[in-house]
N, C-alpha and C. Protein backbone atom coordinates (compact mmCIF):
# COMPACT_ATOMS: atom_id res chain seq x y z
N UNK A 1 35.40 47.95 268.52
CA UNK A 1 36.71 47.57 268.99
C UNK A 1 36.58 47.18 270.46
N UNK A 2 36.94 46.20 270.68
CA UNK A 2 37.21 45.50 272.33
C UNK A 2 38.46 45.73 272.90
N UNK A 3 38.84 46.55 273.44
CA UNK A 3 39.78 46.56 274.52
C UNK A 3 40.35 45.50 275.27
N UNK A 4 41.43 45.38 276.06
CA UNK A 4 41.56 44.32 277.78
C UNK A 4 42.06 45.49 278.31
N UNK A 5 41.92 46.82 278.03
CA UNK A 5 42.53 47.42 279.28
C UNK A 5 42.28 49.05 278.97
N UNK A 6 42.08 49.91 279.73
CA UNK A 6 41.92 51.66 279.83
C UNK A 6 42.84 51.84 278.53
N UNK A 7 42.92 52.79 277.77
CA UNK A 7 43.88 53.50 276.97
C UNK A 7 43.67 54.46 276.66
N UNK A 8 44.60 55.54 276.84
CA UNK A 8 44.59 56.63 276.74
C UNK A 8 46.25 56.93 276.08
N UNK A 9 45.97 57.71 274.92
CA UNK A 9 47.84 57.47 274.60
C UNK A 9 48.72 58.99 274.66
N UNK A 10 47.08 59.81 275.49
CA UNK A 10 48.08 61.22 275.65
C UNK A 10 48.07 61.03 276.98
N UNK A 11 47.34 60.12 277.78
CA UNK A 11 47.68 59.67 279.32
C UNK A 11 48.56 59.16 280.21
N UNK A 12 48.36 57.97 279.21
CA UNK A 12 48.74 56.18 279.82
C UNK A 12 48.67 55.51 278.58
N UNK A 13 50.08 54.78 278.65
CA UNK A 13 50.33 53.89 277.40
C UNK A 13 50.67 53.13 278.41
N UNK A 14 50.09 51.48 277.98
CA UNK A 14 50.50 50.36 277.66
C UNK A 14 51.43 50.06 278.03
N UNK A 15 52.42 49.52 279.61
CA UNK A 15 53.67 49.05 278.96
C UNK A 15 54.33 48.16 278.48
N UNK A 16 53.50 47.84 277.48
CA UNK A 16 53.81 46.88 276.74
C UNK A 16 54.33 47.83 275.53
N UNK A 17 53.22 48.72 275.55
CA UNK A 17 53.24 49.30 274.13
C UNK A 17 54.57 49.84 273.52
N UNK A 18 55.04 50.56 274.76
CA UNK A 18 56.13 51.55 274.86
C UNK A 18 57.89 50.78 274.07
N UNK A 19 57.21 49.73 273.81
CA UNK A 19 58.13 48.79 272.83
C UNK A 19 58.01 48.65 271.67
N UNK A 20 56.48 48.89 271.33
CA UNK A 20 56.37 48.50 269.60
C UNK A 20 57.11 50.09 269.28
N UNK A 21 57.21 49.44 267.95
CA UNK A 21 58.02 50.51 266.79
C UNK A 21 56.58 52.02 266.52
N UNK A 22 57.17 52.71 266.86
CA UNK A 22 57.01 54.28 266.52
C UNK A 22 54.85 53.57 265.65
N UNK A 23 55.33 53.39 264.74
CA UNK A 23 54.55 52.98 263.64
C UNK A 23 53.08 52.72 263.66
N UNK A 24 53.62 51.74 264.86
CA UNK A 24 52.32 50.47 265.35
C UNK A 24 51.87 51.24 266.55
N UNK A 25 52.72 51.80 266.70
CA UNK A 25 51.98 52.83 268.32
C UNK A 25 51.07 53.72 267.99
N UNK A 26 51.78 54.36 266.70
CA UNK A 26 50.20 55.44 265.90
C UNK A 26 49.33 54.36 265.10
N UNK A 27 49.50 53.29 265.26
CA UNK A 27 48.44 52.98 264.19
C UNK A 27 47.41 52.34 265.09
N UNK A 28 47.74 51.83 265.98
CA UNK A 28 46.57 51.56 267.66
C UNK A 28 46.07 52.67 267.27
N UNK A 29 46.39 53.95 267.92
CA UNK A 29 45.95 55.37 268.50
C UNK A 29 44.85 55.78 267.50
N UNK A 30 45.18 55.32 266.23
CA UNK A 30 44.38 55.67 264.88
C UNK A 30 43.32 54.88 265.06
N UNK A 31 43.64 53.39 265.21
CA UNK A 31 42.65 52.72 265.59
C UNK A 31 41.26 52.94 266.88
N UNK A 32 41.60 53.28 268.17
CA UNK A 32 41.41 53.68 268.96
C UNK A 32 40.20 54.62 268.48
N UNK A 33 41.35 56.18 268.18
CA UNK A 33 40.32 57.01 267.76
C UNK A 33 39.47 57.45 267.03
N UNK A 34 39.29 56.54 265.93
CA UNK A 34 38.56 55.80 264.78
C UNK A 34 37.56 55.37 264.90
N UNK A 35 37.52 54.51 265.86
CA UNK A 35 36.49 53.01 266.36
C UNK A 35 35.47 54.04 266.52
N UNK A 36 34.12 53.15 265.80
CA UNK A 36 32.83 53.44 266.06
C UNK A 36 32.69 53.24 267.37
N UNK A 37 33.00 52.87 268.11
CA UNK A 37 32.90 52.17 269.33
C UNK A 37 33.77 51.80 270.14
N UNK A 38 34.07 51.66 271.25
CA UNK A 38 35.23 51.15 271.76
C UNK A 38 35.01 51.13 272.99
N UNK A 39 34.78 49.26 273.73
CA UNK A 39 34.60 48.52 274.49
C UNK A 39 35.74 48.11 275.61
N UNK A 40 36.00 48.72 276.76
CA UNK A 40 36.76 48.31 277.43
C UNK A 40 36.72 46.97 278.54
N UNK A 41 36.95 46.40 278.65
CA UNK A 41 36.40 45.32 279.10
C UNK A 41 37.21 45.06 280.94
N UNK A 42 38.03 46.05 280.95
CA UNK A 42 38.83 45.93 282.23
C UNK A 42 38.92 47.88 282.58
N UNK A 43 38.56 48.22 283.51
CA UNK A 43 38.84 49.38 283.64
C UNK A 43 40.08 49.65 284.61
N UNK A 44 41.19 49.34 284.19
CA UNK A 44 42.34 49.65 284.92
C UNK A 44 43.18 49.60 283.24
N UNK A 45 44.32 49.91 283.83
CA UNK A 45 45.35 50.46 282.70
C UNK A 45 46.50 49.06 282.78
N UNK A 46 46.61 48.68 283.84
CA UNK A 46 47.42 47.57 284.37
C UNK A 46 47.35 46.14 283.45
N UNK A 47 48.34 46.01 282.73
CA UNK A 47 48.40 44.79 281.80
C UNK A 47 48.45 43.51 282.48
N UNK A 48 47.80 42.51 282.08
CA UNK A 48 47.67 41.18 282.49
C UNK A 48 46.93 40.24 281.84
N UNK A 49 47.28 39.12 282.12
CA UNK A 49 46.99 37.81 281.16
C UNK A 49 45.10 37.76 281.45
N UNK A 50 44.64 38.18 282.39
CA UNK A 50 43.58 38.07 283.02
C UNK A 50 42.79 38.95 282.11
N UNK A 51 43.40 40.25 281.49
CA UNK A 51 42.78 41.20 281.06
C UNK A 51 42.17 40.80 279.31
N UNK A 52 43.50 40.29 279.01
CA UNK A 52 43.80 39.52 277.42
C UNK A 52 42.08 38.97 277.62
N UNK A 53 42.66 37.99 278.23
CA UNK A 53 41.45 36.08 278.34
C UNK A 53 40.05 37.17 278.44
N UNK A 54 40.08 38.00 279.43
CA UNK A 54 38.37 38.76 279.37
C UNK A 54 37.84 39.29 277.97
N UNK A 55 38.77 39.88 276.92
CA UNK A 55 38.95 41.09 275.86
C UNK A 55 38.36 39.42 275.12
N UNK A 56 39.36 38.34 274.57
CA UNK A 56 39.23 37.29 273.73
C UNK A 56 37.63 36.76 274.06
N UNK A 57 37.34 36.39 275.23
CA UNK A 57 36.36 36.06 275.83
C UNK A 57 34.93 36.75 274.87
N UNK A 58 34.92 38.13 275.27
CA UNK A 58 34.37 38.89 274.96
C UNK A 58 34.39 39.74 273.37
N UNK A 59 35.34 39.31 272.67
CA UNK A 59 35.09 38.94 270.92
C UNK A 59 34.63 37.62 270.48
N UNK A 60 34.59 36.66 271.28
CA UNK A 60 34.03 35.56 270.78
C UNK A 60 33.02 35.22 270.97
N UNK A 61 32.39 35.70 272.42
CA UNK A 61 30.90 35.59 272.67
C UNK A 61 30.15 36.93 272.18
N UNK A 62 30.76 37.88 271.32
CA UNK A 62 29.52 38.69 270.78
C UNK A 62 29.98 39.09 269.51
N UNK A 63 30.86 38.47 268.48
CA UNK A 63 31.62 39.09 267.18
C UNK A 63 30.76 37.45 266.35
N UNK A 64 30.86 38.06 265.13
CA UNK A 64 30.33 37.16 263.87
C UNK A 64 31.10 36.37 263.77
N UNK A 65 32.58 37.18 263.78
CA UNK A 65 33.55 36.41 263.12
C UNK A 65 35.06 36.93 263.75
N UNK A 66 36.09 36.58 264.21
CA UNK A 66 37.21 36.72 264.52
C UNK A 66 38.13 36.80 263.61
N UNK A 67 39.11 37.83 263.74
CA UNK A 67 40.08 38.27 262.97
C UNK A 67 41.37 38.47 263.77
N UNK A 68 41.99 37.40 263.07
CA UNK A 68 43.32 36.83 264.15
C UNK A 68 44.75 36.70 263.23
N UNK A 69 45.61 37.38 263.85
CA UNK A 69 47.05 37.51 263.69
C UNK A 69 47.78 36.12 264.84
N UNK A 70 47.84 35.33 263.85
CA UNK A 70 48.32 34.17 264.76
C UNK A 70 49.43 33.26 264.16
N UNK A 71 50.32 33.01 264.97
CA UNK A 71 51.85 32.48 264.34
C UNK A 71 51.41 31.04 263.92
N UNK A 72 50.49 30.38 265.25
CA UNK A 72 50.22 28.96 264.72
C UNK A 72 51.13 28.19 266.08
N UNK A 73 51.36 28.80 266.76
CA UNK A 73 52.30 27.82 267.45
C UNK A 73 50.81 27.79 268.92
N UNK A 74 50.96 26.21 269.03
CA UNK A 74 49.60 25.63 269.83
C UNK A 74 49.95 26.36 271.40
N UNK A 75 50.21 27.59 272.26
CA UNK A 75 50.08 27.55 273.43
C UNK A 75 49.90 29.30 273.10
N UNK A 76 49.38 29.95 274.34
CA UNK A 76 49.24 31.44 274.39
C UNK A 76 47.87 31.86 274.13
N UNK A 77 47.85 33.27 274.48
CA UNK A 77 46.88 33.88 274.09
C UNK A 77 46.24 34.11 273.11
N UNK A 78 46.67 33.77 271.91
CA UNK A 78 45.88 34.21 270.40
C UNK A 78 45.33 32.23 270.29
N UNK A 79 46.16 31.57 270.72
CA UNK A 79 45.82 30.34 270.59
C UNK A 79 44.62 29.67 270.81
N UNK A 80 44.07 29.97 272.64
CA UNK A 80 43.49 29.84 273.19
C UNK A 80 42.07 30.92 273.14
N UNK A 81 42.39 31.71 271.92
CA UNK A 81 41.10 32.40 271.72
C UNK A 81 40.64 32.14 269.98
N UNK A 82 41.81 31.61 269.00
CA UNK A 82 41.37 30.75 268.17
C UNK A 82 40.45 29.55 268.44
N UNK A 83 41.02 28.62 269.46
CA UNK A 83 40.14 27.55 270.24
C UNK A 83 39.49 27.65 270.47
N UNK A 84 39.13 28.79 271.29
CA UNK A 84 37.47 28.71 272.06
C UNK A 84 36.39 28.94 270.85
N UNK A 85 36.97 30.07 269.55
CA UNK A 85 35.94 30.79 269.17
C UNK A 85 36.03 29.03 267.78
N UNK A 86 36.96 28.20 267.71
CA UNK A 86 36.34 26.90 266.75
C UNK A 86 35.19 26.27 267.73
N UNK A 87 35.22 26.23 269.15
CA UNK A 87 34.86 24.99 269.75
C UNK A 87 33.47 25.71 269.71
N UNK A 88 33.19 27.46 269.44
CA UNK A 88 31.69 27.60 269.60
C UNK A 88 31.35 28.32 268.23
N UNK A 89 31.98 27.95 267.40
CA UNK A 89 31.53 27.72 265.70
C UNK A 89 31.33 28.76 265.39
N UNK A 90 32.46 29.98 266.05
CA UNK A 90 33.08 31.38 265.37
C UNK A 90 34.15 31.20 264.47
N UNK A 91 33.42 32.09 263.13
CA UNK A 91 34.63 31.60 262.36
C UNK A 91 35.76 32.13 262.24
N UNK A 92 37.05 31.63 262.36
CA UNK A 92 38.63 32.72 262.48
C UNK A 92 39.19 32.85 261.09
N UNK A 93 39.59 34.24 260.68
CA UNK A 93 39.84 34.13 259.43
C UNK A 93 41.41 35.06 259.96
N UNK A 94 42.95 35.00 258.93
CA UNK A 94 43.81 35.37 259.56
C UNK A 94 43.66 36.81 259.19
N UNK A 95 43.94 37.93 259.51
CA UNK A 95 44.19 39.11 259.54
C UNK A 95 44.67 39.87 258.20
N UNK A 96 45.67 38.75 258.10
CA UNK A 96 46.86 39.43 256.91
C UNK A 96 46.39 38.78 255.81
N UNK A 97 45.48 37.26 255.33
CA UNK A 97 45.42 36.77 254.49
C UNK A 97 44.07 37.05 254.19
N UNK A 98 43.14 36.79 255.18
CA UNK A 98 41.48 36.47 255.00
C UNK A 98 41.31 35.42 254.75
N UNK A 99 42.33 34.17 255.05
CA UNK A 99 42.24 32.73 255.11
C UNK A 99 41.32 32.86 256.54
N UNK A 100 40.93 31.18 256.29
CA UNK A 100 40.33 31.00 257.30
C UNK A 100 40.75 29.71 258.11
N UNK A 101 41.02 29.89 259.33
CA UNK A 101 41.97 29.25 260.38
C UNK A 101 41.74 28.26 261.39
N UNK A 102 42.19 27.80 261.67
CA UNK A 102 41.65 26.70 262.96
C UNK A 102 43.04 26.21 263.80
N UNK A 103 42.55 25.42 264.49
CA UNK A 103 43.68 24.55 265.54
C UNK A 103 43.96 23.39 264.73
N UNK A 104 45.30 23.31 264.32
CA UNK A 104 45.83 22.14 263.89
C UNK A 104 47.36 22.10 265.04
N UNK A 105 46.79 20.36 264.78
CA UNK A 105 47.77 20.08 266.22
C UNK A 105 49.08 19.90 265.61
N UNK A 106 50.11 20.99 264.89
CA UNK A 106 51.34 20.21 264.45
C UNK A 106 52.17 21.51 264.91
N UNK A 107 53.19 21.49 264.80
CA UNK A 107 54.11 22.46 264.86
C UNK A 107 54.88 23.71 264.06
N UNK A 108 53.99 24.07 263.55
CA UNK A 108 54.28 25.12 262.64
C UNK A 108 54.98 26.27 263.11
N UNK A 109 56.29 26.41 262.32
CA UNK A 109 57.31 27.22 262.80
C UNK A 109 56.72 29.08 262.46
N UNK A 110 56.71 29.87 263.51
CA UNK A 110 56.07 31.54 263.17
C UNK A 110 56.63 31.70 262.10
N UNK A 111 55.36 32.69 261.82
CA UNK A 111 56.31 33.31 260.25
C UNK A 111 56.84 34.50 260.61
N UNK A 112 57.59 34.98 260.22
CA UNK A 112 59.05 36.03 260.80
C UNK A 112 57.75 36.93 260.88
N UNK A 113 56.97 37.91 260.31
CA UNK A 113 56.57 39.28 260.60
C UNK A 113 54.72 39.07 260.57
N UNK A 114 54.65 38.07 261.92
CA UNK A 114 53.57 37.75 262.38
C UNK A 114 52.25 38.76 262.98
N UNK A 115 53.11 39.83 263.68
CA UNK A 115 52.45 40.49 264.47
C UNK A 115 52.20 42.24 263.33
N UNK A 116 52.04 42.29 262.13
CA UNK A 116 52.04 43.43 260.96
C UNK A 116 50.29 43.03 260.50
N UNK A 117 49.72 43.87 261.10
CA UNK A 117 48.57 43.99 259.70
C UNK A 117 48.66 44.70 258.71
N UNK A 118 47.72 44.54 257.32
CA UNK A 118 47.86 45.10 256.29
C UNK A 118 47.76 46.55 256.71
N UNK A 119 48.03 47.34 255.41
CA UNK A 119 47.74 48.36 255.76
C UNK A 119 46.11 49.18 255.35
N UNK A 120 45.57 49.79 255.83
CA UNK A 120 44.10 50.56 255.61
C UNK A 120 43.79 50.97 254.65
């Protein structure tokens, strides 16, 4: 598991996190404390776009394959790490389907419950 930032969830949460639903907050934490491994790639707790781009960066230059929850809409962070990992012939497969994904330049409207992975 690759990180963009410190986590600790009996410490320091995320404040980002402190928004998702009850649910998804234990199911990180599960994740987290699960992981064979777990790669932080920013050692501060402090959220930022800088932190994202390092974490994406760093699944695409050392992962087989990318596993992406992505609405499809061409700008942002999941976008721009779909992109990089087509342009260096990582393959993206979606999360929820196990389709396999790319940059198409059209406008595809999100699908309402984009951000849900399956369950374990």
């Amino acid at each position: 598991m690759v990180m963009p930032f410190a986590y600790d969830s009996e410490k320091v949460r995320w404040a980002h996190t402190t928004y998702w639903p009850k649910a998804q907050r234990e199911r990180l934490d599960y994740l987290v404390q699960n992981a064979r491994y777990v790669h932080v790639v920013n050692d501060t707790t402090k959220v930022t776009a800088k932190g994202y781009h390092a974490r994406n960066t760093a699944l695409v230059d050392h992962g087989d394959v990318v596993l992406s929850r992505w609405d499809g809409r061409g700008h942002g962070g999941t976008y721009n790490c779909v992109k990089q990992a087509n342009s260096k012939g990582v393959p993206v497969f979606d999360a929820g389907t196990l389709k396999k994904i790319g940059i198409h330049h059209s406008r595809k409207q999100p699908s309402q419950d984009w951000h849900r992975l399956p369950d374990p």
